[in-house]
C-alpha atoms as a PDB file:
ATOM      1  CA  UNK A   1      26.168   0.303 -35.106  1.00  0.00           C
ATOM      2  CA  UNK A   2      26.001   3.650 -35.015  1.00  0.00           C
ATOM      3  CA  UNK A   3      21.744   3.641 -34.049  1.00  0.00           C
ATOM      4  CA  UNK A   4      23.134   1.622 -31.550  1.00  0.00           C
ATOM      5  CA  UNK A   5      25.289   4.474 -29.925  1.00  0.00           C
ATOM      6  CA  UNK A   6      22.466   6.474 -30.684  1.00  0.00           C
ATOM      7  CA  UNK A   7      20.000   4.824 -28.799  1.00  0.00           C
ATOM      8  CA  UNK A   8      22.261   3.833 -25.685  1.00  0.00           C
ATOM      9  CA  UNK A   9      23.385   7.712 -25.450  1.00  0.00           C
ATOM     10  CA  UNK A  10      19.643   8.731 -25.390  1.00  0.00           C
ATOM     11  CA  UNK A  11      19.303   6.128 -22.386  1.00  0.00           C
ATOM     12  CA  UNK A  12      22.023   7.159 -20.557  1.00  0.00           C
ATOM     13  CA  UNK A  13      20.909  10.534 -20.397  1.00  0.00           C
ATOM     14  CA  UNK A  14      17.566  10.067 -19.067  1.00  0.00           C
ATOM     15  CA  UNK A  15      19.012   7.836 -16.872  1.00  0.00           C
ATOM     16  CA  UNK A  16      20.997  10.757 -15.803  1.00  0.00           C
ATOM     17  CA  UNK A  17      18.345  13.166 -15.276  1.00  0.00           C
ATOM     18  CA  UNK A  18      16.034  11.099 -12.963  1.00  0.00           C
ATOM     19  CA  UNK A  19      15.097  12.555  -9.670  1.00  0.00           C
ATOM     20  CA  UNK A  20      18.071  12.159  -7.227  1.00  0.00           C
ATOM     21  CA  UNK A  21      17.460  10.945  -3.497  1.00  0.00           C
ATOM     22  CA  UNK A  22      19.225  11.626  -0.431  1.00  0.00           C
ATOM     23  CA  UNK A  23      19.136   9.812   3.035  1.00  0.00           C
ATOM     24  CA  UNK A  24      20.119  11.337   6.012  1.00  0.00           C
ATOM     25  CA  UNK A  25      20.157   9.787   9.914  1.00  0.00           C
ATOM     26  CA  UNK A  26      20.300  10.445  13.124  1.00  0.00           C
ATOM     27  CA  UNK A  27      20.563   8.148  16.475  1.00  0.00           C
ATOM     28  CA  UNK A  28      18.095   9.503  19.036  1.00  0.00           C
ATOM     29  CA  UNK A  29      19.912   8.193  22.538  1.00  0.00           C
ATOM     30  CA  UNK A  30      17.515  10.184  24.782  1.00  0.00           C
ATOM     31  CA  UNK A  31      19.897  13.191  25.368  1.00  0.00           C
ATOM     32  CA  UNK A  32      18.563  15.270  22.979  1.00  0.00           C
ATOM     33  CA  UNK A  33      15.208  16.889  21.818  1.00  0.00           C
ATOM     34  CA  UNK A  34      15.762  18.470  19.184  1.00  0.00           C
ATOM     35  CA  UNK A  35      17.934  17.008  15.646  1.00  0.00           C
ATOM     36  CA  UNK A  36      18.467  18.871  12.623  1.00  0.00           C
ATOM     37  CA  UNK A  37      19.535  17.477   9.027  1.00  0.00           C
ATOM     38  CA  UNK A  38      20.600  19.301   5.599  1.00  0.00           C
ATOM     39  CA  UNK A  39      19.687  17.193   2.704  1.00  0.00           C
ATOM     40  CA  UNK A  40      20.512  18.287  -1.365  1.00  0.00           C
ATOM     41  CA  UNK A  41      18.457  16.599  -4.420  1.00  0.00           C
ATOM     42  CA  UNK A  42      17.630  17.509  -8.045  1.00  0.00           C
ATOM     43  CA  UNK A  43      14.131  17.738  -9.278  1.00  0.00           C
ATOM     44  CA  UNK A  44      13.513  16.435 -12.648  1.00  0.00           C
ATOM     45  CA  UNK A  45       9.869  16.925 -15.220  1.00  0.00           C
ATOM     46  CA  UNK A  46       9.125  15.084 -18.302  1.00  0.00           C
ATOM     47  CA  UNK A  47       9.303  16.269 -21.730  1.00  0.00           C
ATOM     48  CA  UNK A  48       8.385  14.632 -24.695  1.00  0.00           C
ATOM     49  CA  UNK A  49      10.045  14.947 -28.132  1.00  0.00           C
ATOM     50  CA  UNK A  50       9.484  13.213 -31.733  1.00  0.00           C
ATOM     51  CA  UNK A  51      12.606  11.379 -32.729  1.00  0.00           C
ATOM     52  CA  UNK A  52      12.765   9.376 -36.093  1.00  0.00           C
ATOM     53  CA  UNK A  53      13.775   6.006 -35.751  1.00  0.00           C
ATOM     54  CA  UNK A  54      13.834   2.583 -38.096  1.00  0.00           C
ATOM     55  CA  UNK A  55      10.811   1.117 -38.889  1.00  0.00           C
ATOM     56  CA  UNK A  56       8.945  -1.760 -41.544  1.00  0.00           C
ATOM     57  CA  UNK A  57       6.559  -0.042 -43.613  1.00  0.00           C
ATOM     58  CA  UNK A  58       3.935  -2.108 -46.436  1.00  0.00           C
ATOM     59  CA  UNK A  59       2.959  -1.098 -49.734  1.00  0.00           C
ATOM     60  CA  UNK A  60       0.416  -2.642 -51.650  1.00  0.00           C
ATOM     61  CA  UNK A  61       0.900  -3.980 -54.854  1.00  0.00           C
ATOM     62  CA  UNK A  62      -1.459  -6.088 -57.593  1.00  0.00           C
ATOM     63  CA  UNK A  63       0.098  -9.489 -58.457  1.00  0.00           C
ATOM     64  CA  UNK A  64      -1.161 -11.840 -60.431  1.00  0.00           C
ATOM     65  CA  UNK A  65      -1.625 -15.608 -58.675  1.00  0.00           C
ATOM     66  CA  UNK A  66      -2.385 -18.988 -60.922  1.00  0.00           C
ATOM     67  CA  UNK A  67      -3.430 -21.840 -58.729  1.00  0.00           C
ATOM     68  CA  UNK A  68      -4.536 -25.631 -60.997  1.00  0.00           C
ATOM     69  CA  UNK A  69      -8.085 -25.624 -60.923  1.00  0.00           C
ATOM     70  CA  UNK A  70     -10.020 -28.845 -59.035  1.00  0.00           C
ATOM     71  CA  UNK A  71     -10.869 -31.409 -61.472  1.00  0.00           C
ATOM     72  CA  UNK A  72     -15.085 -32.254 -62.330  1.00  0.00           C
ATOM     73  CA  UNK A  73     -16.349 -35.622 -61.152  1.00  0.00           C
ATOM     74  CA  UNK A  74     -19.227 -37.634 -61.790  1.00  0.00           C
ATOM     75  CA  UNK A  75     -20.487 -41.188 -61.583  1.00  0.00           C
ATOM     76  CA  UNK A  76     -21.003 -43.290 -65.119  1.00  0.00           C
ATOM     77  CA  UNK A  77     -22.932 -46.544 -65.407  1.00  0.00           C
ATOM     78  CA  UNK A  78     -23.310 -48.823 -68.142  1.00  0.00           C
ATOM     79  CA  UNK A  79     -24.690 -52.466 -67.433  1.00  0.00           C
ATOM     80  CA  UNK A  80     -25.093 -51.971 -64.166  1.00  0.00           C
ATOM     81  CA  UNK A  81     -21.613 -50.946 -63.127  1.00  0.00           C
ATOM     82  CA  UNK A  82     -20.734 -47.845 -62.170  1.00  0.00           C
ATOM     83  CA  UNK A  83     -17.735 -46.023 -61.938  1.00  0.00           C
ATOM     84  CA  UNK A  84     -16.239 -42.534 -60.857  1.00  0.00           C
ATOM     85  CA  UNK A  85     -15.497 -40.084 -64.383  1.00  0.00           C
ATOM     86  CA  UNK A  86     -13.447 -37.026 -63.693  1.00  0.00           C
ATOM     87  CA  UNK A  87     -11.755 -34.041 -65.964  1.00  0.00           C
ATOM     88  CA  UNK A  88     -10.374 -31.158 -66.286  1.00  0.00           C
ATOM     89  CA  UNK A  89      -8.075 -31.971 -63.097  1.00  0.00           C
ATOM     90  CA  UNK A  90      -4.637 -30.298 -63.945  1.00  0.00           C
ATOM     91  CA  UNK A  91      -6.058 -27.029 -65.412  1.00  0.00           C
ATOM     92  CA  UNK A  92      -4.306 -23.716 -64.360  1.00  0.00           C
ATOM     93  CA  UNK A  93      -6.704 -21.035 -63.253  1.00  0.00           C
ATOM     94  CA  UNK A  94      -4.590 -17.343 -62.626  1.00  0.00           C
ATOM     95  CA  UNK A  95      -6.154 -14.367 -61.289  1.00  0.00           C
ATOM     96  CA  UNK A  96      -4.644 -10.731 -59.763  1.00  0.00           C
ATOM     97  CA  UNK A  97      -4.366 -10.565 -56.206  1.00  0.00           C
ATOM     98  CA  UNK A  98      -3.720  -7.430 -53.607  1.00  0.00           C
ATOM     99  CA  UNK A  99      -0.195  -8.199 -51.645  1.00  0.00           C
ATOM    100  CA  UNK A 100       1.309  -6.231 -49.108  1.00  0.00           C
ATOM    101  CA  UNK A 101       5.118  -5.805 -49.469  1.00  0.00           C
ATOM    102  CA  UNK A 102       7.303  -5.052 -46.269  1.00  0.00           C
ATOM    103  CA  UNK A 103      10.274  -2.871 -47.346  1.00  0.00           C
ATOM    104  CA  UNK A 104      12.164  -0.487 -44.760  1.00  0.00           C
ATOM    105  CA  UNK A 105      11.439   2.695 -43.357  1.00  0.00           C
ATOM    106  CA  UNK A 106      11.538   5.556 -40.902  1.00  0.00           C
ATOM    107  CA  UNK A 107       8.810   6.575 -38.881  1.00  0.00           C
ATOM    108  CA  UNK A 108       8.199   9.471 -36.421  1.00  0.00           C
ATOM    109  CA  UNK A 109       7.947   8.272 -32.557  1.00  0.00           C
ATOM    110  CA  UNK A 110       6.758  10.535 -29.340  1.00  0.00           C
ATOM    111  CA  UNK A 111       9.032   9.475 -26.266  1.00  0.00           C
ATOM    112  CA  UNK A 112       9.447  10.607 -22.696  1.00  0.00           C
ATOM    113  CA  UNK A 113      12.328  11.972 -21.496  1.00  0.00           C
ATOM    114  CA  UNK A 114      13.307  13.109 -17.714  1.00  0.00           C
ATOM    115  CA  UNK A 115      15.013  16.657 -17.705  1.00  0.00           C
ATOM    116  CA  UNK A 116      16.829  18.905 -14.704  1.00  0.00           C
ATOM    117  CA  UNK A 117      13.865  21.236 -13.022  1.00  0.00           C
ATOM    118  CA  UNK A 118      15.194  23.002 -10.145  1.00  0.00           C
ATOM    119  CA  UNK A 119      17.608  21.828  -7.057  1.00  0.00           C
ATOM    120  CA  UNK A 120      16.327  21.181  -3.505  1.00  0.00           C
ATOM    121  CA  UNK A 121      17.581  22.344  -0.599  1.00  0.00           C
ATOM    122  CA  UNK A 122      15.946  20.872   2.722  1.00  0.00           C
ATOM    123  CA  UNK A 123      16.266  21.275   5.824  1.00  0.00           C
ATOM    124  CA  UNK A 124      14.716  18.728   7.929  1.00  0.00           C
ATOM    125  CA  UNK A 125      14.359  19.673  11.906  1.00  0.00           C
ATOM    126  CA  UNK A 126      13.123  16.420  14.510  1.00  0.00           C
ATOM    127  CA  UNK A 127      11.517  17.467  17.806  1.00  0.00           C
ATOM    128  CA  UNK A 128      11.808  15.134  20.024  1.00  0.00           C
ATOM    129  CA  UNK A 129       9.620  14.430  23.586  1.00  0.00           C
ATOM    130  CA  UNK A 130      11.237  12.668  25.788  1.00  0.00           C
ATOM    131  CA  UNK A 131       9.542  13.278  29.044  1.00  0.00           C
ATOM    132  CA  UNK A 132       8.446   9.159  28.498  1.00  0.00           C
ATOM    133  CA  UNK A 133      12.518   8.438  28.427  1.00  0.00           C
ATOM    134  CA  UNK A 134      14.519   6.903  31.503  1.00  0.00           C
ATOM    135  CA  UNK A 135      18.118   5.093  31.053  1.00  0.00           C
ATOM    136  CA  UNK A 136      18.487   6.577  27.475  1.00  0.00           C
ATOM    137  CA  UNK A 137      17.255   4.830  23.973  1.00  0.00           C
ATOM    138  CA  UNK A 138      18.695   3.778  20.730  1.00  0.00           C
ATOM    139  CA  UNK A 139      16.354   5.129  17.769  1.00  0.00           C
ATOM    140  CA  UNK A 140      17.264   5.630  14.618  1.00  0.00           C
ATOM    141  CA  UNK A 141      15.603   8.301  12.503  1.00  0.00           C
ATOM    142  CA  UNK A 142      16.115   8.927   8.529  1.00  0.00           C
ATOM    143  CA  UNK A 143      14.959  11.568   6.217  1.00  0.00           C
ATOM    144  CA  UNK A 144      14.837  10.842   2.653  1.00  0.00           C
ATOM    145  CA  UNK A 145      14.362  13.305  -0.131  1.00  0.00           C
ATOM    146  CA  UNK A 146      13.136  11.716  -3.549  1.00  0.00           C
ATOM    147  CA  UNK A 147      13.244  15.035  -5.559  1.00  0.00           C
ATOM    148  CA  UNK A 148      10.862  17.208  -3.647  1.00  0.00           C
ATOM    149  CA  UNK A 149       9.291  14.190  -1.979  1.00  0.00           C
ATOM    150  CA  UNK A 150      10.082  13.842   1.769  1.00  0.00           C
ATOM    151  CA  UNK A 151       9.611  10.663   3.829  1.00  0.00           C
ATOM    152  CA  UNK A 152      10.538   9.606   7.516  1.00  0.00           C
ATOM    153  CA  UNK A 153      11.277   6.153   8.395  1.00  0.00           C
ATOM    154  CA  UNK A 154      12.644   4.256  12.032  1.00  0.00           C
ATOM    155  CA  UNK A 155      14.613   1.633  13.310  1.00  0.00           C
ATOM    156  CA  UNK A 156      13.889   1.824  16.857  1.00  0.00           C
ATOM    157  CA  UNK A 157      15.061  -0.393  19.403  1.00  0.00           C
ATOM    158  CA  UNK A 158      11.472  -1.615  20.378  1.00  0.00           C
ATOM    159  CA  UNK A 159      11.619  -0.116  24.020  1.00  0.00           C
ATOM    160  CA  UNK A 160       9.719   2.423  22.556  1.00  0.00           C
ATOM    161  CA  UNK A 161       6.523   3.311  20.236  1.00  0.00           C
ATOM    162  CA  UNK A 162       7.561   6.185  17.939  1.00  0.00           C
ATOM    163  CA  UNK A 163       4.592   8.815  17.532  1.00  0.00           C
ATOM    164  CA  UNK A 164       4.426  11.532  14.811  1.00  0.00           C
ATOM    165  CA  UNK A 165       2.317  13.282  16.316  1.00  0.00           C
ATOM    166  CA  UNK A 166       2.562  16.405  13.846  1.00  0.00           C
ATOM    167  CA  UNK A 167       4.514  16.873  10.378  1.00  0.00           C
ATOM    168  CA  UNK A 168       4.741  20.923   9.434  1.00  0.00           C
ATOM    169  CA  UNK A 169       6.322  21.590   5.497  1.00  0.00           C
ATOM    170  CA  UNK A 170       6.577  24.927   4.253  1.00  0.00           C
ATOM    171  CA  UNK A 171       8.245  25.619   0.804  1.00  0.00           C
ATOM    172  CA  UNK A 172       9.695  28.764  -1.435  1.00  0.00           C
ATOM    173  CA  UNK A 173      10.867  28.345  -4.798  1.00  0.00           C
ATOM    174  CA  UNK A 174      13.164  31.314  -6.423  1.00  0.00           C
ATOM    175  CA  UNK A 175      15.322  30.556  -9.637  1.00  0.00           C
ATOM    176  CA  UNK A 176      16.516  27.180 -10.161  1.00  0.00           C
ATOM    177  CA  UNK A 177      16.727  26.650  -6.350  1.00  0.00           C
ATOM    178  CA  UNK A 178      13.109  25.520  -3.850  1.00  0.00           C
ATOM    179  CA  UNK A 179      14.316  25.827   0.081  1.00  0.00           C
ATOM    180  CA  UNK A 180      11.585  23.236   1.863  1.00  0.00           C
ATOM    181  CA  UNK A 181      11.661  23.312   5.598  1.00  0.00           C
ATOM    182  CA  UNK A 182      10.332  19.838   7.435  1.00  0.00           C
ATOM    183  CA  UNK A 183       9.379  19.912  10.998  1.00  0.00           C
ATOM    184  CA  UNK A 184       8.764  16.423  12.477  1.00  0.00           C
ATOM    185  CA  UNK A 185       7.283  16.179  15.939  1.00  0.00           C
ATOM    186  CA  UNK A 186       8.116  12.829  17.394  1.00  0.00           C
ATOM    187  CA  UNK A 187       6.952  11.482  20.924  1.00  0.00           C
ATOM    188  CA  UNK A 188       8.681   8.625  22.573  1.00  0.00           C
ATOM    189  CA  UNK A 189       6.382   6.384  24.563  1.00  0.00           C
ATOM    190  CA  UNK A 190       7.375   3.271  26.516  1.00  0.00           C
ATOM    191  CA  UNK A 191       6.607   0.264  24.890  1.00  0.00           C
ATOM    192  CA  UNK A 192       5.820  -1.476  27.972  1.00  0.00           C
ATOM    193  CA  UNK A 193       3.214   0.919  28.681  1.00  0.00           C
ATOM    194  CA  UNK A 194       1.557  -0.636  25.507  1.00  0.00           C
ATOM    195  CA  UNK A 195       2.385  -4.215  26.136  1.00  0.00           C
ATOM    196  CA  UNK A 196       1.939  -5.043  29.304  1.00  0.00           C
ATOM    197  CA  UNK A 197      -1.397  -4.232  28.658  1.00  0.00           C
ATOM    198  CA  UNK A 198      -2.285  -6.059  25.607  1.00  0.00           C
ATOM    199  CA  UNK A 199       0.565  -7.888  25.182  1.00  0.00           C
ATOM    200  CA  UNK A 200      -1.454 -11.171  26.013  1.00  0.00           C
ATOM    201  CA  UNK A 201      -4.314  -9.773  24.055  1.00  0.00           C
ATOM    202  CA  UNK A 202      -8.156 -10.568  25.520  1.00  0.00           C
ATOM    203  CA  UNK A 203      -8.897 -13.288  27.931  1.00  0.00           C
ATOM    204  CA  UNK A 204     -11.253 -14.785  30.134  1.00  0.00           C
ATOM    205  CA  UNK A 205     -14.067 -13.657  28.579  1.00  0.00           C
ATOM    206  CA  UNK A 206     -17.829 -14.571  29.637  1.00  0.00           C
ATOM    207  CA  UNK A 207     -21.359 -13.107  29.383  1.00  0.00           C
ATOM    208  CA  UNK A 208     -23.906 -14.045  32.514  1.00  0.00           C
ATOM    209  CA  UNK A 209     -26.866 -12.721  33.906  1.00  0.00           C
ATOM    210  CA  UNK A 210     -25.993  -9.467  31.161  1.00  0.00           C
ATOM    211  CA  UNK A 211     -22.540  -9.193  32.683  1.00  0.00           C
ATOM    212  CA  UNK A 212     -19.947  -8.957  30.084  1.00  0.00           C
ATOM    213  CA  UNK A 213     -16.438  -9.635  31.768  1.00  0.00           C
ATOM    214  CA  UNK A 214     -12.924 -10.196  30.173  1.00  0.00           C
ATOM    215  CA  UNK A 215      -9.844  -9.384  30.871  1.00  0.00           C
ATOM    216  CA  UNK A 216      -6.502  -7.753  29.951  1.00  0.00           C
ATOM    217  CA  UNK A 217      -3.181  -6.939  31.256  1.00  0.00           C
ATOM    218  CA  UNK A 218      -2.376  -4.563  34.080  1.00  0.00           C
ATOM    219  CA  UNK A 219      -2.530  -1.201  33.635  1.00  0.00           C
ATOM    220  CA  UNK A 220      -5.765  -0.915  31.142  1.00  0.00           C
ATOM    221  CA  UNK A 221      -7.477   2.594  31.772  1.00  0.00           C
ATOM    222  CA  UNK A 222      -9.348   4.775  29.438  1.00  0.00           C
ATOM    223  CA  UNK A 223      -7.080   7.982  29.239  1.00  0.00           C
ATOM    224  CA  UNK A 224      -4.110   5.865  27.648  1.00  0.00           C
ATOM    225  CA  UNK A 225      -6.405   2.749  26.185  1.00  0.00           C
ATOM    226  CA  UNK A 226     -10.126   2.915  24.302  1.00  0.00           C
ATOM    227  CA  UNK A 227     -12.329   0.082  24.514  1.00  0.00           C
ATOM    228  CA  UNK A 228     -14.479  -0.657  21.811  1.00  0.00           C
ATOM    229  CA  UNK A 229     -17.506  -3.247  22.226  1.00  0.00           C
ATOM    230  CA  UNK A 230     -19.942  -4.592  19.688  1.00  0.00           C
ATOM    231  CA  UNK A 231     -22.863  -6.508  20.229  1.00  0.00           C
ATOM    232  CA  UNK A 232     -24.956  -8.456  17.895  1.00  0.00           C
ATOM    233  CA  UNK A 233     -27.921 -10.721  17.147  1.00  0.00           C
ATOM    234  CA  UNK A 234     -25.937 -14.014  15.574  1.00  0.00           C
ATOM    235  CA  UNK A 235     -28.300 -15.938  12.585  1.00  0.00           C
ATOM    236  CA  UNK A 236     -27.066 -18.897  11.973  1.00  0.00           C
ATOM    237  CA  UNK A 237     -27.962 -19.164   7.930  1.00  0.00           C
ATOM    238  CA  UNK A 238     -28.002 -15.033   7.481  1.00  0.00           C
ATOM    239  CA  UNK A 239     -25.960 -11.972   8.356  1.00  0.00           C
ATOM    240  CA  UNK A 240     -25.789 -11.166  11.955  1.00  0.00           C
ATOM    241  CA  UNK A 241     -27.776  -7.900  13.207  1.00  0.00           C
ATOM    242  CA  UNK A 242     -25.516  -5.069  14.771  1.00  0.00           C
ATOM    243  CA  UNK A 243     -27.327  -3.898  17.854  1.00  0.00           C
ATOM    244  CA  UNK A 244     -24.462  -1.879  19.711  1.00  0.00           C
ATOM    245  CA  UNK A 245     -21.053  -0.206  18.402  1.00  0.00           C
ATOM    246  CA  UNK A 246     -19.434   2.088  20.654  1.00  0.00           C
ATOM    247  CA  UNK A 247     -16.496   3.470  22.948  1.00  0.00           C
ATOM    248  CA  UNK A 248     -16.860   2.364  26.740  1.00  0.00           C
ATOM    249  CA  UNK A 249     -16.339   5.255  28.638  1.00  0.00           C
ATOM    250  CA  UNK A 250     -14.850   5.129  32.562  1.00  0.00           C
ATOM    251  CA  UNK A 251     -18.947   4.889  34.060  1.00  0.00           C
ATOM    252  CA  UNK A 252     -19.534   2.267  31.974  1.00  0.00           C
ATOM    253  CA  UNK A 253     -17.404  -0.434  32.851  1.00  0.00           C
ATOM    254  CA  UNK A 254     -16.183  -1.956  36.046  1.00  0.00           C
ATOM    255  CA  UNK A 255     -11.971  -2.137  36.438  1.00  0.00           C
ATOM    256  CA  UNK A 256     -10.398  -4.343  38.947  1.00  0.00           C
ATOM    257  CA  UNK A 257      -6.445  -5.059  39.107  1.00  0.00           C
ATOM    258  CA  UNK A 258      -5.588  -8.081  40.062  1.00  0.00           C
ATOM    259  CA  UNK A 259      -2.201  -8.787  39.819  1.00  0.00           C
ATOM    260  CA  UNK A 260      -0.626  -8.542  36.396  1.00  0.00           C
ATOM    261  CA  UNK A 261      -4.205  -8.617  34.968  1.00  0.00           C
ATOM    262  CA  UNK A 262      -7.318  -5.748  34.287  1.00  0.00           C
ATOM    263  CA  UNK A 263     -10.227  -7.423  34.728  1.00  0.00           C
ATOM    264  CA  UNK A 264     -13.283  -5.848  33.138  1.00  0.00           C
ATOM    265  CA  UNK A 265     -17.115  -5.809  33.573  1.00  0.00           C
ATOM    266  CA  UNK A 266     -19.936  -4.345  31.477  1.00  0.00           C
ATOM    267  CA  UNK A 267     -23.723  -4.691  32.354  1.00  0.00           C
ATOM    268  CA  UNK A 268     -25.241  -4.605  28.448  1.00  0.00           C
ATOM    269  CA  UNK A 269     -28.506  -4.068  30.435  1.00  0.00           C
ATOM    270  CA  UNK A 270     -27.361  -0.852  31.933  1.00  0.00           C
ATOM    271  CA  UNK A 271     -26.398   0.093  27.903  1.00  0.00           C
ATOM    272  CA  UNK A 272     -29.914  -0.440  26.915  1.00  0.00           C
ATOM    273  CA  UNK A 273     -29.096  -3.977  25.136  1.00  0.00           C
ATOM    274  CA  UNK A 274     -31.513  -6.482  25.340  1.00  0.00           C
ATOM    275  CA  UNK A 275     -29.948 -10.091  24.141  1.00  0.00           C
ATOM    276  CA  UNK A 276     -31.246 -12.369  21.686  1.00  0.00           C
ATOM    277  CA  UNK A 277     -31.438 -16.227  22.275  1.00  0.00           C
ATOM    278  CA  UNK A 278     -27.918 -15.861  20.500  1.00  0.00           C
ATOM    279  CA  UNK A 279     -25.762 -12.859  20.569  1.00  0.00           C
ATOM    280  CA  UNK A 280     -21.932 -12.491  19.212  1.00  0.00           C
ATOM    281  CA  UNK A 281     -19.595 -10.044  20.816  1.00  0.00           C
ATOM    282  CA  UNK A 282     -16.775  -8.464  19.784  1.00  0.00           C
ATOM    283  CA  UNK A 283     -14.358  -6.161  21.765  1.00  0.00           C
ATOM    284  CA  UNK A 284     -11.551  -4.371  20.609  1.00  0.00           C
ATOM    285  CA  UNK A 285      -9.073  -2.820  23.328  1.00  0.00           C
ATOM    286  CA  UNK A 286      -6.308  -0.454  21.704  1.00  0.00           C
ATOM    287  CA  UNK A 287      -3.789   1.653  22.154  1.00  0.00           C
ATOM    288  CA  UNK A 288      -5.183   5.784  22.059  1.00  0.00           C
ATOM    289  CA  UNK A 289      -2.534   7.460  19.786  1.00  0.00           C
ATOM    290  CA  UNK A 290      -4.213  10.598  19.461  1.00  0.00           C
ATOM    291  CA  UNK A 291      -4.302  11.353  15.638  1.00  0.00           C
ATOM    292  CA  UNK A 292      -0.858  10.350  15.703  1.00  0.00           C
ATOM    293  CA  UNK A 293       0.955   7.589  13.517  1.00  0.00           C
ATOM    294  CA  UNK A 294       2.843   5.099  15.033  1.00  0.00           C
ATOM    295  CA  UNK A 295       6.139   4.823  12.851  1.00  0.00           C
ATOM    296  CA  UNK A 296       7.163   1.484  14.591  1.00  0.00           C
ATOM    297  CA  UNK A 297       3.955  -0.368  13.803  1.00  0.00           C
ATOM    298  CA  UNK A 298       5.779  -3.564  13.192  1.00  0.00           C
ATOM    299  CA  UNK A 299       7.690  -3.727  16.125  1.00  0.00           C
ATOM    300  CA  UNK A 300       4.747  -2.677  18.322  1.00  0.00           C
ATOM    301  CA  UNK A 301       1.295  -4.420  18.856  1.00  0.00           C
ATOM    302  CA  UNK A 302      -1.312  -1.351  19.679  1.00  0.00           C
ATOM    303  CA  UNK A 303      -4.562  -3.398  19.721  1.00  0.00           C
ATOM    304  CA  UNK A 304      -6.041  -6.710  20.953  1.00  0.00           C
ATOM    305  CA  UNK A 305      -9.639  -7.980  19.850  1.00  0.00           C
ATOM    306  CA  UNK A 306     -11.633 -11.014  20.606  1.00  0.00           C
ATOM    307  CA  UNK A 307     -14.984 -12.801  18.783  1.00  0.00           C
ATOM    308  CA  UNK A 308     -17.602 -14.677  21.038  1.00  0.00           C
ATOM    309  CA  UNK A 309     -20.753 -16.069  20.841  1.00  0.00           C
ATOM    310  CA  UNK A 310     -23.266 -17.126  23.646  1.00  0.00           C
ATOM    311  CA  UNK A 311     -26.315 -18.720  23.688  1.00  0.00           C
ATOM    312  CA  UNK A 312     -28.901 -18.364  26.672  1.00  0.00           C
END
């Protein structure tokens, strides 16, 4: 019993000394571009110490063993019949033996243990752009400190795709205490800017003459969207052969709006492609985020992609 309260005293207290986390959130509504948030944790490191604790140990011993020995058969025949002799059957044979004996112990064990470091103070500032913002929003950001380690997450209303477009972190440590400062810079975009566009994904899509044409939703250009085309030789029984990977730019394709829809020509001629009896395609029109990380990504479809293959 009392190993017991031992050993549940030693849990509790590493229990005690693991890293603490704090949460903090805000509700962006549009009205204001810059939030600020104070969060307090405790930073913990591992130490290792030998405790004793209760173990089975073995000791070796020399014992002596006696086992009855197998009898000695053989076949006799007299006259023709035979029949099966045997003896010595019943005999005890004894010999000495090694045995190891279990008796109990204690034995010296290395074990981890979590331990107070230093405190962290953080302070946590959001800048906000919101030139993309019209009739308000309803975004919620949160800062969470595990120990030392910072991490921004979003529940956003999915009117609009939530950029990080930069993340600044600058520490000092002084006794006991390290002051971190966080600077998020966050950029609101419309998320029908995004989806209107390729919402529907790729559509339409043919190859004739060398023309490639598809089509997306309205409002497909190349300073917001980047269009991505690949072109290869298609083997039926073997890998296909990549002749073309690259970025359209505005010269090289053809945009007409018609209606709700962005329909798109490329001459592969004028790209230098000459096509096989069989050629796959494969286009990829996304979003441009800029280097920036879109914290939404499951609320907010960025890309649209399509596989074809045409024979002449």
């Amino acid at each position: 019993m009392k190993n017991l309260m031992l050993i549940t005293i030693m849990m509790f207290s590493s229990l005690s000394f693991a890293n603490t986390i704090d949460t903090q959130s805000v509700l962006v509504d549009g009205s204001q571009s810059v939030e600020e948030l104070m969060l307090n944790t405790e930073k913990t490191r591992t130490e290792y110490r030998t405790v004793r604790v209760p173990a089975t140990c073995y000791r070796t011993e020399m014992r002596r063993r006696c086992s009855r020995g197998p009898q000695q058969c053989r076949q006799v025949c007299r006259n023709n019949r035979c029949r099966r002799v045997c003896s010595g059957g019943g005999q005890s044979v004894c010999r000495n033996v090694i045995v190891n004996i279990p008796y109990r112990c204690m034995r010296n064990e290395t074990r981890a243990y979590k331990v107070h470091d230093y405190f962290v103070n953080t302070r946590a500032q959001l800048n906000f752009d919101l030139a993309d913002v019209s009739g308000g929003a309803n975004e919620r950001f949160s800062v969470t400190m595990n120990g030392e380690r910072d991490s921004l997450r979003v529940n956003g209303s999915k009117n609009y795709a939530l950029l990080l477009d930069n993340k600044d972190r600058s520490e000092v440590r002084r006794q006991g205490v390290k002051d971190v400062e966080l600077n998020y810079n966050v950029r609101l975009v419309k998320a029908k800017t995004i989806t209107q566009t390729l919402g529907r994904g790729i559509q339409n899509v043919s190859l004739r003459n060398g023309i490639l044409r598809f089509s997306v939703g309205k409002g497909f250009n190349t300073q917001e969207f980047t269009q991505n085309l690949k072109v290869y030789r298609s083997r039926r029984l073997a890998t296909d052969v990549l002749l073309f990977d690259r970025n359209m730019t505005d010269n090289e394709m053809q945009v007409n709006t018609n209606g709700n829809t962005s329909e798109v020509s490329i001459d592969l001629a004028n790209l230098g492609i000459q096509l096989p009896a069989k050629t796959r395609v494969i286009m990829n029109t996304s979003y441009n985020l800029g280097g920036a990380k879109l914290l939404n990504a499951k609320d907010i479809k960025t890309e649209a992609s399509a596989n074809w293959i045409f024979s002449k």
